[in-house]
Protein backbone atom coordinates (compact mmCIF):
# COMPACT_ATOMS: atom_id res chain seq x y z
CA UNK A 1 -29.01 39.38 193.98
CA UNK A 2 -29.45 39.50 190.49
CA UNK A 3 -31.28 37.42 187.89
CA UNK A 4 -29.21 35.20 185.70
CA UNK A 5 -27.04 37.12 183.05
CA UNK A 6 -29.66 35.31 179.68
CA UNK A 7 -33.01 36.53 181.26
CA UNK A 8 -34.73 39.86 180.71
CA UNK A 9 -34.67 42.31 183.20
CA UNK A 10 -36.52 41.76 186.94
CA UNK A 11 -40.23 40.32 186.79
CA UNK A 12 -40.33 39.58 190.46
CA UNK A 13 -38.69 40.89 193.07
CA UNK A 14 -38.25 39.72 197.10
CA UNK A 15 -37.19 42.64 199.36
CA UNK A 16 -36.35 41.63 202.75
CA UNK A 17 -39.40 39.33 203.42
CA UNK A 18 -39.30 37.41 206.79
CA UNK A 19 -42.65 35.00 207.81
CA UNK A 20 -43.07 33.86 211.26
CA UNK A 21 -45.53 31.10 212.49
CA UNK A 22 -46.73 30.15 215.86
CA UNK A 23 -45.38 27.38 217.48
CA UNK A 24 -45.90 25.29 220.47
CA UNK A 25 -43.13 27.13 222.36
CA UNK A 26 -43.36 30.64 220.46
CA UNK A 27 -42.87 32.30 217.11
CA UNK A 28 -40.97 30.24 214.77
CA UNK A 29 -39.49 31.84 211.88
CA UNK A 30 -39.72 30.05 208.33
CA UNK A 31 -37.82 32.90 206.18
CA UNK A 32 -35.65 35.84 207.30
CA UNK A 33 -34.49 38.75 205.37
CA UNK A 34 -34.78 36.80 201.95
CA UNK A 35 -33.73 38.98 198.89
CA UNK A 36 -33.91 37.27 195.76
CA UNK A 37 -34.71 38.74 192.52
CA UNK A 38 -36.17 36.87 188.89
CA UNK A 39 -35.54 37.90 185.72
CA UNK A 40 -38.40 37.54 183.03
CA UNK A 41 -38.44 34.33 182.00
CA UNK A 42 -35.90 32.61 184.22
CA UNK A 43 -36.45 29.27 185.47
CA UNK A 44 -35.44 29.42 189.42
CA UNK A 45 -35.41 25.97 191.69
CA UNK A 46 -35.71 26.48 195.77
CA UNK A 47 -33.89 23.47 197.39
CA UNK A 48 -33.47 22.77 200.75
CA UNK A 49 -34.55 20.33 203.55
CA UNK A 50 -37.78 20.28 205.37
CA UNK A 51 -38.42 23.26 207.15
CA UNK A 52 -36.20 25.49 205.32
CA UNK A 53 -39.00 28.30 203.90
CA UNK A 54 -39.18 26.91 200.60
CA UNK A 55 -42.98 26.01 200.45
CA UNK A 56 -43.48 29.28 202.61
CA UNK A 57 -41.86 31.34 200.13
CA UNK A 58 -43.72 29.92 197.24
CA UNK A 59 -47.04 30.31 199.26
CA UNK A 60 -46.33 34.41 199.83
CA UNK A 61 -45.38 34.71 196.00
CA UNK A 62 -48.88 33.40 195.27
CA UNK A 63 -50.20 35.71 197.58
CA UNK A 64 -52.23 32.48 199.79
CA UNK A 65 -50.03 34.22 202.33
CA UNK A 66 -48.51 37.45 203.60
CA UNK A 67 -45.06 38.16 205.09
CA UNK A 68 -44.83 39.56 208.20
CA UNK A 69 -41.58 41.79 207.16
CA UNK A 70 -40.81 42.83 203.87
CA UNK A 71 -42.17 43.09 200.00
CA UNK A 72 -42.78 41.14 197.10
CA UNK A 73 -43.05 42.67 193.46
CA UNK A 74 -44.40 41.19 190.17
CA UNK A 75 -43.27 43.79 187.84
CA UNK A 76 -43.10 46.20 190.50
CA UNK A 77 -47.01 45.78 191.62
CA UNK A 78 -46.96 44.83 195.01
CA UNK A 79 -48.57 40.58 195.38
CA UNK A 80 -50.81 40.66 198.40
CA UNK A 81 -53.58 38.03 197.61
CA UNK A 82 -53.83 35.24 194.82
CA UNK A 83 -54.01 36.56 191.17
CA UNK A 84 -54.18 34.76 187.40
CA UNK A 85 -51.08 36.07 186.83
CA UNK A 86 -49.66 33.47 188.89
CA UNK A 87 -50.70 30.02 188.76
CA UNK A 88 -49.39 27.30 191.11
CA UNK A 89 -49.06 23.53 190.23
CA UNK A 90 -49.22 21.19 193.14
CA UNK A 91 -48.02 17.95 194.30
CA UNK A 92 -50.76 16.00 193.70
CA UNK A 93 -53.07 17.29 190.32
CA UNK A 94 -55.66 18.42 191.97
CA UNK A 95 -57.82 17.67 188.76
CA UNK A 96 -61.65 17.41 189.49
CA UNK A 97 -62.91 13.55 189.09
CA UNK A 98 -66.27 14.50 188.08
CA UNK A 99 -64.65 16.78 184.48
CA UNK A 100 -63.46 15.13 181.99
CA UNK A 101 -59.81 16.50 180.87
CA UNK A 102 -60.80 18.97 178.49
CA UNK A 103 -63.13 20.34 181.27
CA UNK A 104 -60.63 20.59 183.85
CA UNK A 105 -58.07 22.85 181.83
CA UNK A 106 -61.43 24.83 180.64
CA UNK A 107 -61.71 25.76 184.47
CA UNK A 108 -58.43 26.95 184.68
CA UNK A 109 -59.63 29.54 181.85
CA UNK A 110 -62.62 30.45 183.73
CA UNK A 111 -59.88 32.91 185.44
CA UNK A 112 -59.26 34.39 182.01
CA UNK A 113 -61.80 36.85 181.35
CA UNK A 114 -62.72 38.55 177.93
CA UNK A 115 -63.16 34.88 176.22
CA UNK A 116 -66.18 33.68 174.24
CA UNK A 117 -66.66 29.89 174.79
CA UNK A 118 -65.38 28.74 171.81
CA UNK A 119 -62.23 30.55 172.48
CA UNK A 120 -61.83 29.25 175.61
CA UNK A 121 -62.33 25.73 174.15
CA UNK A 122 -59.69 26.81 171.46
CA UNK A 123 -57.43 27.66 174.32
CA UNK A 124 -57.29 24.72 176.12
CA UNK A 125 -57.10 22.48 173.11
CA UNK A 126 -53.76 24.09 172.47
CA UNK A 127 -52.50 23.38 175.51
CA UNK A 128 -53.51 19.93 175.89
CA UNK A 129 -51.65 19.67 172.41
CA UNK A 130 -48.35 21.48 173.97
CA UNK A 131 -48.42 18.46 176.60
CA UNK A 132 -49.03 16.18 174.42
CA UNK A 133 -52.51 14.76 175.56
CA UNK A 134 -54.45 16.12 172.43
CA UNK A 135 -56.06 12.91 171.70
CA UNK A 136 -57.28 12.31 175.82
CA UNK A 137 -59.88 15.74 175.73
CA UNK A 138 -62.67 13.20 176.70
CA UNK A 139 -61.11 10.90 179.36
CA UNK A 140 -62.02 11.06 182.81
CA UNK A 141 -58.72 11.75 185.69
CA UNK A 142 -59.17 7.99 187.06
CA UNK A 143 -58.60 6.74 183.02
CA UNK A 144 -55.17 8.37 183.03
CA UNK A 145 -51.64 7.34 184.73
CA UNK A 146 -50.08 10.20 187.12
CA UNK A 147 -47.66 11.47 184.43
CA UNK A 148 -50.85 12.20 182.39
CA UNK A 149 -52.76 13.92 185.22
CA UNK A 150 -49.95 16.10 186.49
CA UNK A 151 -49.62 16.89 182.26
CA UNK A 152 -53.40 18.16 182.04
CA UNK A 153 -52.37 19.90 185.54
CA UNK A 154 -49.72 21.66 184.01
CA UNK A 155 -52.01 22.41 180.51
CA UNK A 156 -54.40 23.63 182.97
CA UNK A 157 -51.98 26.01 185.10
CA UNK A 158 -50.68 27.20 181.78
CA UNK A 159 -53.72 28.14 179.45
CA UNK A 160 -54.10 31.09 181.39
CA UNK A 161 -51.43 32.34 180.25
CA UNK A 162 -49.82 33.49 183.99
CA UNK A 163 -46.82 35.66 183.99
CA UNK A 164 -45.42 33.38 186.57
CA UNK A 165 -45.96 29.51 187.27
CA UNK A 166 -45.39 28.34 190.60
CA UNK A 167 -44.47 24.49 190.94
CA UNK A 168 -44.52 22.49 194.33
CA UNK A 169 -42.96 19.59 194.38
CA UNK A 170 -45.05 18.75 191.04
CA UNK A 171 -42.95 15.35 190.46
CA UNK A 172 -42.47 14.03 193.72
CA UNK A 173 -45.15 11.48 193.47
CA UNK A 174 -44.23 9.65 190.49
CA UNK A 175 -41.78 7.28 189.09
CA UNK A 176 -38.64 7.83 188.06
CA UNK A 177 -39.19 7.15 184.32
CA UNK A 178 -42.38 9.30 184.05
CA UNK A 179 -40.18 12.04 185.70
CA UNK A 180 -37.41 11.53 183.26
CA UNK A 181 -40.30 12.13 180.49
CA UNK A 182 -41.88 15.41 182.30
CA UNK A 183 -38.33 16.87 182.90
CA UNK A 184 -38.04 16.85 179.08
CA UNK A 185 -41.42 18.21 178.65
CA UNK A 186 -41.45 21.32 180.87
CA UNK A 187 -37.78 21.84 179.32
CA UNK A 188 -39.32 21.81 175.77
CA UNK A 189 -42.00 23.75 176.87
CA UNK A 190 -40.07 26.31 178.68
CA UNK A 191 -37.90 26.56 175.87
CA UNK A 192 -40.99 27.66 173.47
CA UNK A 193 -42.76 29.26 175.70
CA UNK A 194 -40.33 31.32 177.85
CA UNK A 195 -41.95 31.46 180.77
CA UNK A 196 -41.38 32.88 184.77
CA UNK A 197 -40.74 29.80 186.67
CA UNK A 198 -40.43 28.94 190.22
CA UNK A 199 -39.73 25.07 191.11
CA UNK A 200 -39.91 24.11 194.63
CA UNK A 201 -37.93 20.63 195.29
CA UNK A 202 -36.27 18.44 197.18
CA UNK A 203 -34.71 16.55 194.47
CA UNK A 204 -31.56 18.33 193.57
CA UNK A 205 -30.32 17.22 190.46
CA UNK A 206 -34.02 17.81 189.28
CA UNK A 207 -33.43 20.95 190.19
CA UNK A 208 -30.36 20.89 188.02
CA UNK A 209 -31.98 19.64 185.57
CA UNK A 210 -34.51 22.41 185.20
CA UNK A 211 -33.15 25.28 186.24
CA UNK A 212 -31.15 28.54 185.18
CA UNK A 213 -30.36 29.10 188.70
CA UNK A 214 -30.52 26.61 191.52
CA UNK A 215 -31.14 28.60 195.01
CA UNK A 216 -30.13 26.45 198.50
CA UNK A 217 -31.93 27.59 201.10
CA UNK A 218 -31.35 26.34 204.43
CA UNK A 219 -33.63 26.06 208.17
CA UNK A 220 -33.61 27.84 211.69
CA UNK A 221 -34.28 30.34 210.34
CA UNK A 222 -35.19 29.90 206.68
CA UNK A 223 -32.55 31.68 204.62
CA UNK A 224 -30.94 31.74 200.88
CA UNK A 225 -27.33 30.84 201.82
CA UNK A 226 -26.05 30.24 198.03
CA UNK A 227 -26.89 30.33 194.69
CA UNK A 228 -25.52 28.50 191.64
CA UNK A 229 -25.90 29.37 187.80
CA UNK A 230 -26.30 26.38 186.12
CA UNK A 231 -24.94 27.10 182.56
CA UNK A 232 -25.52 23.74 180.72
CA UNK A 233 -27.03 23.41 177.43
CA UNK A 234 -30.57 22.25 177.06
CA UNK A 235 -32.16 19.65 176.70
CA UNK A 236 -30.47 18.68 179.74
CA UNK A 237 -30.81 14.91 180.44
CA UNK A 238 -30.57 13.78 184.19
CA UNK A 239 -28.59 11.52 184.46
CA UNK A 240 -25.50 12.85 182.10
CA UNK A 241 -22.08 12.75 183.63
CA UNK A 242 -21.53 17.07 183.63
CA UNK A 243 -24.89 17.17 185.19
CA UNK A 244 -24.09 14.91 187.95
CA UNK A 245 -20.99 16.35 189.04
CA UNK A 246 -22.69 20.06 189.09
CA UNK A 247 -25.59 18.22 191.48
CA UNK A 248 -22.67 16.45 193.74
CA UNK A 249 -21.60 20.25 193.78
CA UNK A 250 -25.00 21.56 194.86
CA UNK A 251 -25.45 18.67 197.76
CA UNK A 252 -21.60 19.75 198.95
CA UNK A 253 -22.95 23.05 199.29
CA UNK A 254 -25.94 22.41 200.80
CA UNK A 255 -24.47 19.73 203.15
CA UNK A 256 -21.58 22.27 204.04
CA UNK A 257 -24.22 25.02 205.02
CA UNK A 258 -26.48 22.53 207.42
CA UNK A 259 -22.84 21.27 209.30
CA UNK A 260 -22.30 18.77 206.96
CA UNK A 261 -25.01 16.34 206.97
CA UNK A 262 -25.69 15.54 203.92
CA UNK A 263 -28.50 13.00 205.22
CA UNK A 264 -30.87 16.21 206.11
CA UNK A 265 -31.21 17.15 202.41
């Protein structure tokens, strides 16, 4: 499987890597034989229903797991355990109450090493400028709305500068129009910045949206059963007409590969 035509050549590579888990009535396996190979700086979305491996596969490619079968290579270094050169942005922001904003994306850093404090504090202020929360350094998590927090998130996954980014479901919990505004944030900032991206979601014309390649995986067990290129121009917007009919085309697909109902997606 190779990495979209527009992206360098392979920054991460999955060879073969199954995961089992134990269940109440025996092993249960959550990925089987996945191949799947990212090109440097290629934004790749994993969609699928609950179940189907995409969490799992994230979780091994952070190394806060280890396949049972199989290998995973970040620039042909093998990932066993968690590293700064990948950072993972979660569902909820997981930013400390007790730090104020400019403190939380200055912990982040404290995985860079090599800094002196004031470059650290240099660091971080740039990225709080890339999201756009330059003028919030001093506010406390609990002053800001959720599109803010999961921004200073993101700053703070970023500033270490990781080789890949890891996003779970980073969106999920917020509203529709402070989605709309983060899609056309991590576009901008993808755009700029250029970075190795994997998006876990459930959301498919997020996924869309985002990515350069949009790869349906599908349960029992978890496997990649098809991927799309998605070839539209950027900044994409989410709710234009050529971008719904290639996300109707992804949920046929999907649909078509679970027996056709389109309600388990």
């Amino acid at each position: 499987m190779t990495p979209h035509a527009e992206t360098g050549p392979v920054q991460l590579a999955l060879r073969g890597v199954t995961k089992r888990f134990r269940g109440a009535s025996g092993p249960v396996t959550a990925l089987d034989s996945v191949d799947l190979d990212v090109g440097h700086g290629e934004f790749i979305c994993l969609v699928g229903p609950s179940g189907c491996g995409k969490s799992t596969l994230l979780n091994l490619v952070a190394g806060l797991d280890e396949a049972d079968e199989g290998s995973i290579l970040l620039d042909g270094e093998p990932v066993r355990t968690p590293g700064r050169d990948r950072m993972v942005m979660f569902q909820q922001d997981a930013l400390f109450p007790w730090l104020n904003v400019l403190e939380n994306v200055l912990f982040g850093l404290r995985l860079k090493p090599n800094l002196r404090d004031a470059e650290r504090v240099e660091v971080a202020r740039h990225y709080l400028d890339i999201v756009g929360l330059a003028d919030k350094e001093l506010a406390r998590p609990h002053e800001l709305s959720g599109g803010m927090r999961q921004r200073v998130a993101l700053a703070r996954a970023l500033a270490p500068n990781p080789r890949v980014l890891l996003m779970d479901e980073p969106f999920s919990a917020l509203d529709a129009l402070t989605r709309d505004l983060l899609y056309g944030d991590i576009q901008r900032i993808f755009t700029q910045r250029k970075k190795t991206i994997l998006l876990v979601t459930h959301n498919i014309r997020e996924a869309v949206c985002l990515g350069d390649r949009v790869v349906l995986l599908s349960p029992n067990p978890g496997k990649i059963r098809q991927v799309f290129d998605i070839r539209l121009p950027r900044p994409r917007r989410i709710n234009h007409p050529d971008l719904a009919e290639l996300a109707g085309e992804v949920t046929s697909a999907l649909a078509s590969h679970l027996g056709g109902h389109e309600a388990a997606i």
